[in-house]
PDB file of N, CA and C in Angstrom:
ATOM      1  N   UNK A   1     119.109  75.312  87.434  1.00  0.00           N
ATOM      2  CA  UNK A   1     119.142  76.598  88.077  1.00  0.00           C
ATOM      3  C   UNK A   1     120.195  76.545  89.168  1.00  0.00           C
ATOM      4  N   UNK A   2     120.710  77.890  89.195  1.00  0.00           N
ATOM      5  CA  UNK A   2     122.270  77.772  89.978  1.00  0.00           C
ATOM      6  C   UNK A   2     122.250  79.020  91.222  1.00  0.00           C
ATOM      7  N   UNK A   3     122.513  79.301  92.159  1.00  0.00           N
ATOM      8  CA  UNK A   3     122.637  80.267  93.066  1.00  0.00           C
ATOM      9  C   UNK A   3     123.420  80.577  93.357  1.00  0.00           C
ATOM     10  N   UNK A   4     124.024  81.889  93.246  1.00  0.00           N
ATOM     11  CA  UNK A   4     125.534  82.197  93.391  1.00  0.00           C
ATOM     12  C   UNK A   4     125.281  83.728  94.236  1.00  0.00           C
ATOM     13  N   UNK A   5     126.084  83.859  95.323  1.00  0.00           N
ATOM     14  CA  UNK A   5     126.241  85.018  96.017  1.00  0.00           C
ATOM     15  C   UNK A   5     126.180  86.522  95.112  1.00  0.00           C
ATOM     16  N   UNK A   6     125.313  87.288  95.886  1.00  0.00           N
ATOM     17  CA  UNK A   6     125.004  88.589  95.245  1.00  0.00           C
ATOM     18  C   UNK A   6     126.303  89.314  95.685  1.00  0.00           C
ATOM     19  N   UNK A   7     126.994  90.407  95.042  1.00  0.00           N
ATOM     20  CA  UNK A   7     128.191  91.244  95.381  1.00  0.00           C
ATOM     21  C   UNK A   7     127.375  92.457  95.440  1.00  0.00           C
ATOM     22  N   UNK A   8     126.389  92.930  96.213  1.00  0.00           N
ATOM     23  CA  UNK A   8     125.918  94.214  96.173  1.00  0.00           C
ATOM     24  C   UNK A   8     125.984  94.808  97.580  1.00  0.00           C
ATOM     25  N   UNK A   9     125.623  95.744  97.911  1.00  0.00           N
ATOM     26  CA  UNK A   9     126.056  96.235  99.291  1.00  0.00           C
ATOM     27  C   UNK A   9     126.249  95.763 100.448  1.00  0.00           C
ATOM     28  N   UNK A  10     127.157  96.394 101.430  1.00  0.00           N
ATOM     29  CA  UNK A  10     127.394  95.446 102.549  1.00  0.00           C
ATOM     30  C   UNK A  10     126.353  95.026 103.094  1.00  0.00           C
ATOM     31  N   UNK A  11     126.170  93.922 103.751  1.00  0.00           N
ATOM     32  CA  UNK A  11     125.040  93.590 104.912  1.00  0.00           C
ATOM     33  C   UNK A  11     124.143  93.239 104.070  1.00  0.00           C
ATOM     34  N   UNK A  12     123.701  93.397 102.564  1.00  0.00           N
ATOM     35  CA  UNK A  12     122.665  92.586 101.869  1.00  0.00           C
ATOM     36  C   UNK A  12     122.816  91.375 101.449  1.00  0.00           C
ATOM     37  N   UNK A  13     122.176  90.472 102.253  1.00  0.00           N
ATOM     38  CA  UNK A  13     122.502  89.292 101.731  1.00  0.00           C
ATOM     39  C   UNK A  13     121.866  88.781 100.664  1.00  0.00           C
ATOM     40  N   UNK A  14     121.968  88.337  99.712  1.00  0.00           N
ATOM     41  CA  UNK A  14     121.310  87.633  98.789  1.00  0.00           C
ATOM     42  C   UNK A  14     122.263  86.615  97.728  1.00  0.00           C
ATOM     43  N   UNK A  15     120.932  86.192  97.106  1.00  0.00           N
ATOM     44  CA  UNK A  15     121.600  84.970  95.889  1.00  0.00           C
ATOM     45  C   UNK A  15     121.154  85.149  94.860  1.00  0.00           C
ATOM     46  N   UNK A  16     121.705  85.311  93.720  1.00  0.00           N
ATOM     47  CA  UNK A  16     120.628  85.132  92.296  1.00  0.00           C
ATOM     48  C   UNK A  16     121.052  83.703  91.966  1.00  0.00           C
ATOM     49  N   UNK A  17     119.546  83.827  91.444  1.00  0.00           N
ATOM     50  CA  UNK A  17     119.350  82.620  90.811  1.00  0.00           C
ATOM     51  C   UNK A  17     119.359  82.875  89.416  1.00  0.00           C
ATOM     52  N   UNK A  18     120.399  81.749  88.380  1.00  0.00           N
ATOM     53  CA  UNK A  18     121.161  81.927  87.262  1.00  0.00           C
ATOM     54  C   UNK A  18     120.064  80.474  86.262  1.00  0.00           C
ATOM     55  N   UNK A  19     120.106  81.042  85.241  1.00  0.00           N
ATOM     56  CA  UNK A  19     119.381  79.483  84.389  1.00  0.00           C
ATOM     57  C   UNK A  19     120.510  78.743  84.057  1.00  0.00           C
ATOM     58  N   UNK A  20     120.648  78.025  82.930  1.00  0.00           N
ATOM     59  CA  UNK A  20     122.226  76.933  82.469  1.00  0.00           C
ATOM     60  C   UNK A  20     123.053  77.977  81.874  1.00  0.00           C
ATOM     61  N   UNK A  21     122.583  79.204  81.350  1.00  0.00           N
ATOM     62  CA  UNK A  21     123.214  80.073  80.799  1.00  0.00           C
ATOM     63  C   UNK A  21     123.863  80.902  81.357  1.00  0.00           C
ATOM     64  N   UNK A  22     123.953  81.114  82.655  1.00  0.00           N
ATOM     65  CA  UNK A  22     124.644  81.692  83.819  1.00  0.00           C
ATOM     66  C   UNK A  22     123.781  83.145  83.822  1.00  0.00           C
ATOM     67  N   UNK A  23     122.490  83.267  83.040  1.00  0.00           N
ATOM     68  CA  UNK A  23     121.390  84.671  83.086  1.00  0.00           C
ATOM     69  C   UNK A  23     121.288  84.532  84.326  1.00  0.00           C
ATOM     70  N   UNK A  24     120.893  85.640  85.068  1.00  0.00           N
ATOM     71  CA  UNK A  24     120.142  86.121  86.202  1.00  0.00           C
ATOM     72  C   UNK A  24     118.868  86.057  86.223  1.00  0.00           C
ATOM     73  N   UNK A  25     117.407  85.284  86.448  1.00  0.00           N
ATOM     74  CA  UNK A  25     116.571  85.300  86.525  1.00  0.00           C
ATOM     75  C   UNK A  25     115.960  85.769  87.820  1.00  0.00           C
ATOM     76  N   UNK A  26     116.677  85.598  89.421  1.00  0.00           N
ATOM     77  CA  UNK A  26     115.966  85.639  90.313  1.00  0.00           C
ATOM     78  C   UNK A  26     116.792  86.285  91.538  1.00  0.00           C
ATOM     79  N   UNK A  27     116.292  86.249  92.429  1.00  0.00           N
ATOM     80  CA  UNK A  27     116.884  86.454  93.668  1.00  0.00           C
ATOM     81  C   UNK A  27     116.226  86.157  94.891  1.00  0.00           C
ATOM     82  N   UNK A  28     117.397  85.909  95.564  1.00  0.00           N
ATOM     83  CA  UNK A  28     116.376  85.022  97.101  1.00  0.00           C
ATOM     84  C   UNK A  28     117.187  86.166  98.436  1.00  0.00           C
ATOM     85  N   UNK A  29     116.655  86.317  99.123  1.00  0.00           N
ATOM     86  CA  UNK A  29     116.671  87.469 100.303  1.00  0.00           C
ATOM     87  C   UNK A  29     116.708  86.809 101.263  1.00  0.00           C
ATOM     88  N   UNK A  30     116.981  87.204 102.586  1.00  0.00           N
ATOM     89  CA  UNK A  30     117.106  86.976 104.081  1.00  0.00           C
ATOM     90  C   UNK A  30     115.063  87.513 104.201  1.00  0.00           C
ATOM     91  N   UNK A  31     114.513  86.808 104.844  1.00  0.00           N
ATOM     92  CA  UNK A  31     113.429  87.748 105.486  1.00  0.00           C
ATOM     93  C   UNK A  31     113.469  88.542 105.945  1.00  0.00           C
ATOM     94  N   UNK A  32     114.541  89.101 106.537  1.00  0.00           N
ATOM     95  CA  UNK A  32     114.852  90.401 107.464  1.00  0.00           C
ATOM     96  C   UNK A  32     114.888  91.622 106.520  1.00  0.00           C
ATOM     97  N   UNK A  33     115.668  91.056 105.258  1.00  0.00           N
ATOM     98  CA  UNK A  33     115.784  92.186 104.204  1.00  0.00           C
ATOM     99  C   UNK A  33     114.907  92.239 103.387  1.00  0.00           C
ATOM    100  N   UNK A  34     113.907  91.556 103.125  1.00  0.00           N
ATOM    101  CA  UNK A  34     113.107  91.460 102.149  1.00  0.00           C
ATOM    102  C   UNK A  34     112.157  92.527 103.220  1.00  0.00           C
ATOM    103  N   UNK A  35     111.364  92.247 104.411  1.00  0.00           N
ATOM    104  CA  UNK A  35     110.633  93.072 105.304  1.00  0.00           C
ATOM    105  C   UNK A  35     111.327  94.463 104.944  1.00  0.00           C
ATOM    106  N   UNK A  36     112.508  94.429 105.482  1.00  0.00           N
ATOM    107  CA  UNK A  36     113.061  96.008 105.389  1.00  0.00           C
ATOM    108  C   UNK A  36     113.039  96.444 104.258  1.00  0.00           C
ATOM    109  N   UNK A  37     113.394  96.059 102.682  1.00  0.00           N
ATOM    110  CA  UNK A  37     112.965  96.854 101.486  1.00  0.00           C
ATOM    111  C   UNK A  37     111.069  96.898 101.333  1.00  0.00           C
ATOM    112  N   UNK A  38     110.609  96.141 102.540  1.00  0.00           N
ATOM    113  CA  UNK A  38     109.130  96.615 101.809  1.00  0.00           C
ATOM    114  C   UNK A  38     108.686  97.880 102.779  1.00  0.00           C
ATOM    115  N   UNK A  39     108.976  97.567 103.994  1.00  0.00           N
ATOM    116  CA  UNK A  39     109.283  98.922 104.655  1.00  0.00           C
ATOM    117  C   UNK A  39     109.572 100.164 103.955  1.00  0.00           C
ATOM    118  N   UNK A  40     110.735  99.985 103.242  1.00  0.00           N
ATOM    119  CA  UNK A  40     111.130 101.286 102.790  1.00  0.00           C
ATOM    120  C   UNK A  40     110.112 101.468 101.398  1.00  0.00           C
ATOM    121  N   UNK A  41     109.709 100.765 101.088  1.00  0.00           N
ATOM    122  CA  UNK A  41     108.991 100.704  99.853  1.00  0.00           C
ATOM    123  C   UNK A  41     107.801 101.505 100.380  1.00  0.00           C
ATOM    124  N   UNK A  42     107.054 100.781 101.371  1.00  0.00           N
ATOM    125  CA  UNK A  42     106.110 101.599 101.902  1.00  0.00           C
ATOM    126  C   UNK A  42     106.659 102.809 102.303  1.00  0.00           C
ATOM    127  N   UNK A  43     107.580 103.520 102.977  1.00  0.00           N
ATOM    128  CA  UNK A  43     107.691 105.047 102.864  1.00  0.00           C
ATOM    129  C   UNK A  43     107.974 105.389 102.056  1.00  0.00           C
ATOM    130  N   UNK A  44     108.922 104.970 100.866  1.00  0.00           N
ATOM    131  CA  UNK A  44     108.858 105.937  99.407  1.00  0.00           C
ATOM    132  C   UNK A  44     107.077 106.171  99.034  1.00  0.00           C
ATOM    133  N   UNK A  45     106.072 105.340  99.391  1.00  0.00           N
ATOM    134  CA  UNK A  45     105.170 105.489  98.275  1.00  0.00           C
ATOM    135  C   UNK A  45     104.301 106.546  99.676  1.00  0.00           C
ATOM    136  N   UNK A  46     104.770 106.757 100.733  1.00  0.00           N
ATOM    137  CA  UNK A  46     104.007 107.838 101.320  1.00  0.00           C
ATOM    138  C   UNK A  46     104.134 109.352 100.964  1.00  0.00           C
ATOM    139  N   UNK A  47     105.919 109.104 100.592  1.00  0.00           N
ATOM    140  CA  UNK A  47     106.322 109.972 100.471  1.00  0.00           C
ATOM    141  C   UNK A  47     105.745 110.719  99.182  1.00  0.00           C
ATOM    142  N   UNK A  48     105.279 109.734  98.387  1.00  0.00           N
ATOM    143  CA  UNK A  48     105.315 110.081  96.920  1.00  0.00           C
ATOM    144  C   UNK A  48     103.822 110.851  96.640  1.00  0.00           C
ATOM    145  N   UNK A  49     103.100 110.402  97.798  1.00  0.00           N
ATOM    146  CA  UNK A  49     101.762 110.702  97.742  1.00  0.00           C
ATOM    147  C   UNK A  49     101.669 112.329  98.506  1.00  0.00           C
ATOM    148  N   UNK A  50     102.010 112.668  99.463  1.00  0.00           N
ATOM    149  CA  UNK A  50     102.560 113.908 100.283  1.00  0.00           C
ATOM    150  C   UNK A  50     102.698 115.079  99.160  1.00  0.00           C
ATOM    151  N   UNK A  51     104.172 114.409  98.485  1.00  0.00           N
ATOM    152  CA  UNK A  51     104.521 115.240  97.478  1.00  0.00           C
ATOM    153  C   UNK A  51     103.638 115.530  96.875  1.00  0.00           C
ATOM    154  N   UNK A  52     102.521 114.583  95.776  1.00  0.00           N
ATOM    155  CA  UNK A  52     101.622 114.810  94.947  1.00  0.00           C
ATOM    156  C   UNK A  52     100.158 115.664  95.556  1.00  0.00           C
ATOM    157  N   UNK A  53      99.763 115.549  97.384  1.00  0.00           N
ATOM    158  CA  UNK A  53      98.885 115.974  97.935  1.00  0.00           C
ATOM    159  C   UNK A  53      99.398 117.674  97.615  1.00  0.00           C
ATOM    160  N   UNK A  54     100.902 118.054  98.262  1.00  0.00           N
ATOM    161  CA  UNK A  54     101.053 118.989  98.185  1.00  0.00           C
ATOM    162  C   UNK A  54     101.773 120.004  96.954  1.00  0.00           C
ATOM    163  N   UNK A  55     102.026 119.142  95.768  1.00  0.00           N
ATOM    164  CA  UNK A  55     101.625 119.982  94.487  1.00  0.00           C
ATOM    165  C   UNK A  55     100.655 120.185  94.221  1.00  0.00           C
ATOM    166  N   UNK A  56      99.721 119.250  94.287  1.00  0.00           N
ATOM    167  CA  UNK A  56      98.239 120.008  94.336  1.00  0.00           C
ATOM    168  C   UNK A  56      97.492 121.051  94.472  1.00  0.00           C
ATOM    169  N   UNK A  57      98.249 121.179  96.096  1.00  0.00           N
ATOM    170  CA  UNK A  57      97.897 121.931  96.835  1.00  0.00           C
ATOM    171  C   UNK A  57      98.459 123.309  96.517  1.00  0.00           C
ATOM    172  N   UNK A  58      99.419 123.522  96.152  1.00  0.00           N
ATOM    173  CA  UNK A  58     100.119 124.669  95.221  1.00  0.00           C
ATOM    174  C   UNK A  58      99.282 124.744  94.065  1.00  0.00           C
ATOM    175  N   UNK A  59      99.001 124.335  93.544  1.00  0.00           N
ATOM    176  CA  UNK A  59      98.697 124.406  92.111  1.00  0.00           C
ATOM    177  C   UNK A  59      97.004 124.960  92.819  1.00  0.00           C
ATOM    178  N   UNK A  60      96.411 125.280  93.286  1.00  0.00           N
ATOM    179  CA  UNK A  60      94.932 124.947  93.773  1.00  0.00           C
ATOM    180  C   UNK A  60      94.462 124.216  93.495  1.00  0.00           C
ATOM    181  N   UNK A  61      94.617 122.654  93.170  1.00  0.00           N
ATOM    182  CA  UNK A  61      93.872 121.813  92.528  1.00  0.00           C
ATOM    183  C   UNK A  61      93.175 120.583  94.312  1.00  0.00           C
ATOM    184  N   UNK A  62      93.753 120.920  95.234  1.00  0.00           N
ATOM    185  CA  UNK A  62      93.222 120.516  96.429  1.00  0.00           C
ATOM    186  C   UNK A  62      92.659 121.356  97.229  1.00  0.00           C
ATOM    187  N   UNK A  63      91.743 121.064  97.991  1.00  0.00           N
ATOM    188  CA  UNK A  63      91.116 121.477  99.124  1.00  0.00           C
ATOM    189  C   UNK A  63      92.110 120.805 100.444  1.00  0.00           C
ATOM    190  N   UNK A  64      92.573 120.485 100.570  1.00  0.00           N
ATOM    191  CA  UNK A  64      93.470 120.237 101.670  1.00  0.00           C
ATOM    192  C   UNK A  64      93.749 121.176 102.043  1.00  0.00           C
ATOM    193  N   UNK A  65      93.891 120.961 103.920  1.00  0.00           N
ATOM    194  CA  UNK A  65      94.783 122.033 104.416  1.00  0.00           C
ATOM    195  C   UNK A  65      95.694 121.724 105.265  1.00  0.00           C
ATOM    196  N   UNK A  66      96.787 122.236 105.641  1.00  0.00           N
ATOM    197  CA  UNK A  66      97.701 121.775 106.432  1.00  0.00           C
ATOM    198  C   UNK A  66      97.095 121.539 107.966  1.00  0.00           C
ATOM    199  N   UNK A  67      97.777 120.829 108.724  1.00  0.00           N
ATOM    200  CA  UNK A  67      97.502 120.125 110.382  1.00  0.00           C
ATOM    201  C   UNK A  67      97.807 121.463 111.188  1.00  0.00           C
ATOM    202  N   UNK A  68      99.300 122.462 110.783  1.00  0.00           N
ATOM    203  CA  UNK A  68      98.973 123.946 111.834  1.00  0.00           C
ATOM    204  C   UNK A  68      97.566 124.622 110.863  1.00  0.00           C
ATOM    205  N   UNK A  69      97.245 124.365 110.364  1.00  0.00           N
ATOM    206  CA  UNK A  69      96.058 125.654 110.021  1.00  0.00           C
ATOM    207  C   UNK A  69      95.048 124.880 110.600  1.00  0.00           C
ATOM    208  N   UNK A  70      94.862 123.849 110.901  1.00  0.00           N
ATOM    209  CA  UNK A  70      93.766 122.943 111.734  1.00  0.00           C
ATOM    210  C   UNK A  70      93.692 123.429 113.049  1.00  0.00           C
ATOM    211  N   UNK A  71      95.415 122.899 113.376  1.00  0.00           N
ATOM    212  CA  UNK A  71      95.335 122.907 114.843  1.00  0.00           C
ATOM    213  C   UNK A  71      94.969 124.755 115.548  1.00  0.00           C
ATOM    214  N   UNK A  72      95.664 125.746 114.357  1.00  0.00           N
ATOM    215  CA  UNK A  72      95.028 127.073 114.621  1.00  0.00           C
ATOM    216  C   UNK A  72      93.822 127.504 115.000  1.00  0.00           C
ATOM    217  N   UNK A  73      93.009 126.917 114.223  1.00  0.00           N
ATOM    218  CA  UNK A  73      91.831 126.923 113.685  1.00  0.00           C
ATOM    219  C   UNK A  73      90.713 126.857 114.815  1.00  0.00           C
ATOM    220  N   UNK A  74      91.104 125.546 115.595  1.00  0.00           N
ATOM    221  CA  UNK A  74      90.481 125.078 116.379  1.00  0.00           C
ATOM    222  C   UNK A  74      90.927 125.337 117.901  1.00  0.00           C
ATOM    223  N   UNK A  75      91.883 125.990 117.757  1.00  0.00           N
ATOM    224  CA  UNK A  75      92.346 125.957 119.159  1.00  0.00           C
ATOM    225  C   UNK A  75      93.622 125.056 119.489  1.00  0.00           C
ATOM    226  N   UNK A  76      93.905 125.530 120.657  1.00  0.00           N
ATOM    227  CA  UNK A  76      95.205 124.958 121.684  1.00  0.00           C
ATOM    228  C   UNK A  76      94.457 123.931 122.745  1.00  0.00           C
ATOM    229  N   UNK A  77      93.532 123.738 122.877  1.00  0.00           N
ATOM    230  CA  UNK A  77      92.919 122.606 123.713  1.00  0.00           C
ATOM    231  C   UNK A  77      92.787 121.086 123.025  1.00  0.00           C
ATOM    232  N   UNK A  78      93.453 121.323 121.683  1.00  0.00           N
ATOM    233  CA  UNK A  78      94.009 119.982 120.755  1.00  0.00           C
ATOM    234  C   UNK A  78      94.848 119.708 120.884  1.00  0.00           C
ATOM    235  N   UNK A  79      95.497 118.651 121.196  1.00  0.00           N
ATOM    236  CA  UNK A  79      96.771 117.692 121.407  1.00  0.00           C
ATOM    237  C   UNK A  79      97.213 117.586 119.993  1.00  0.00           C
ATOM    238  N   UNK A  80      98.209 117.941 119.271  1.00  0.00           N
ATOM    239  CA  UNK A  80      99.038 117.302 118.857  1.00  0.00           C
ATOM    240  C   UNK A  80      98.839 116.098 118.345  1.00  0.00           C
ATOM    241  N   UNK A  81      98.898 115.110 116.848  1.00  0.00           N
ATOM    242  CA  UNK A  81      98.981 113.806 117.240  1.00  0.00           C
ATOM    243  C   UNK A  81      99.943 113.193 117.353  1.00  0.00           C
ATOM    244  N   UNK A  82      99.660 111.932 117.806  1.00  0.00           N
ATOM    245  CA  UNK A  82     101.122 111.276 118.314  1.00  0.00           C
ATOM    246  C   UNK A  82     101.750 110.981 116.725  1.00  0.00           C
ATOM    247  N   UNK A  83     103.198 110.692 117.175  1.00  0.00           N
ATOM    248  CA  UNK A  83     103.750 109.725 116.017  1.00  0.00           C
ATOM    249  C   UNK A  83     104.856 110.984 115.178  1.00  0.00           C
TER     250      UNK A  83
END
């Protein structure tokens, strides 16, 4: 098994790892970048869920309601949440 520099975007560092056949089987990451694609991994899959809460929610297939029809609902003596 052989490791040879990845040519993919700037600032990503990586290596694939090649068998005797010069195939690509693997890849090895910086920890910094591996954290940051799971990061982003985790907001694509928030995102993905949002989307699906609020087709739903179009479609009438949820009882959900949005945070201004809450915060309406209940009044102005509710804060906002953080974040």
């Amino acid at each position: 098994m052989k490791a040879e520099p990845a040519k993919e975007k700037p600032g990503m560092e990586a290596r694939y790892l090649t068998d005797e056949n010069g195939k690509r089987i693997g890849v090895v990451l910086d920890i910094e970048e591996y954290e940051r694609l799971r990061e982003i991994e985790d907001e694509m899959e928030d995102i993905r869920r949002f989307d699906k809460a609020m087709a739903e929610r179009e479609r009438g297939e949820s009882d959900a309601i949005l945070w201004e029809q809450v915060r309406d609902e209940i009044g102005s003596e509710y804060e906002e949440p953080m974040g």
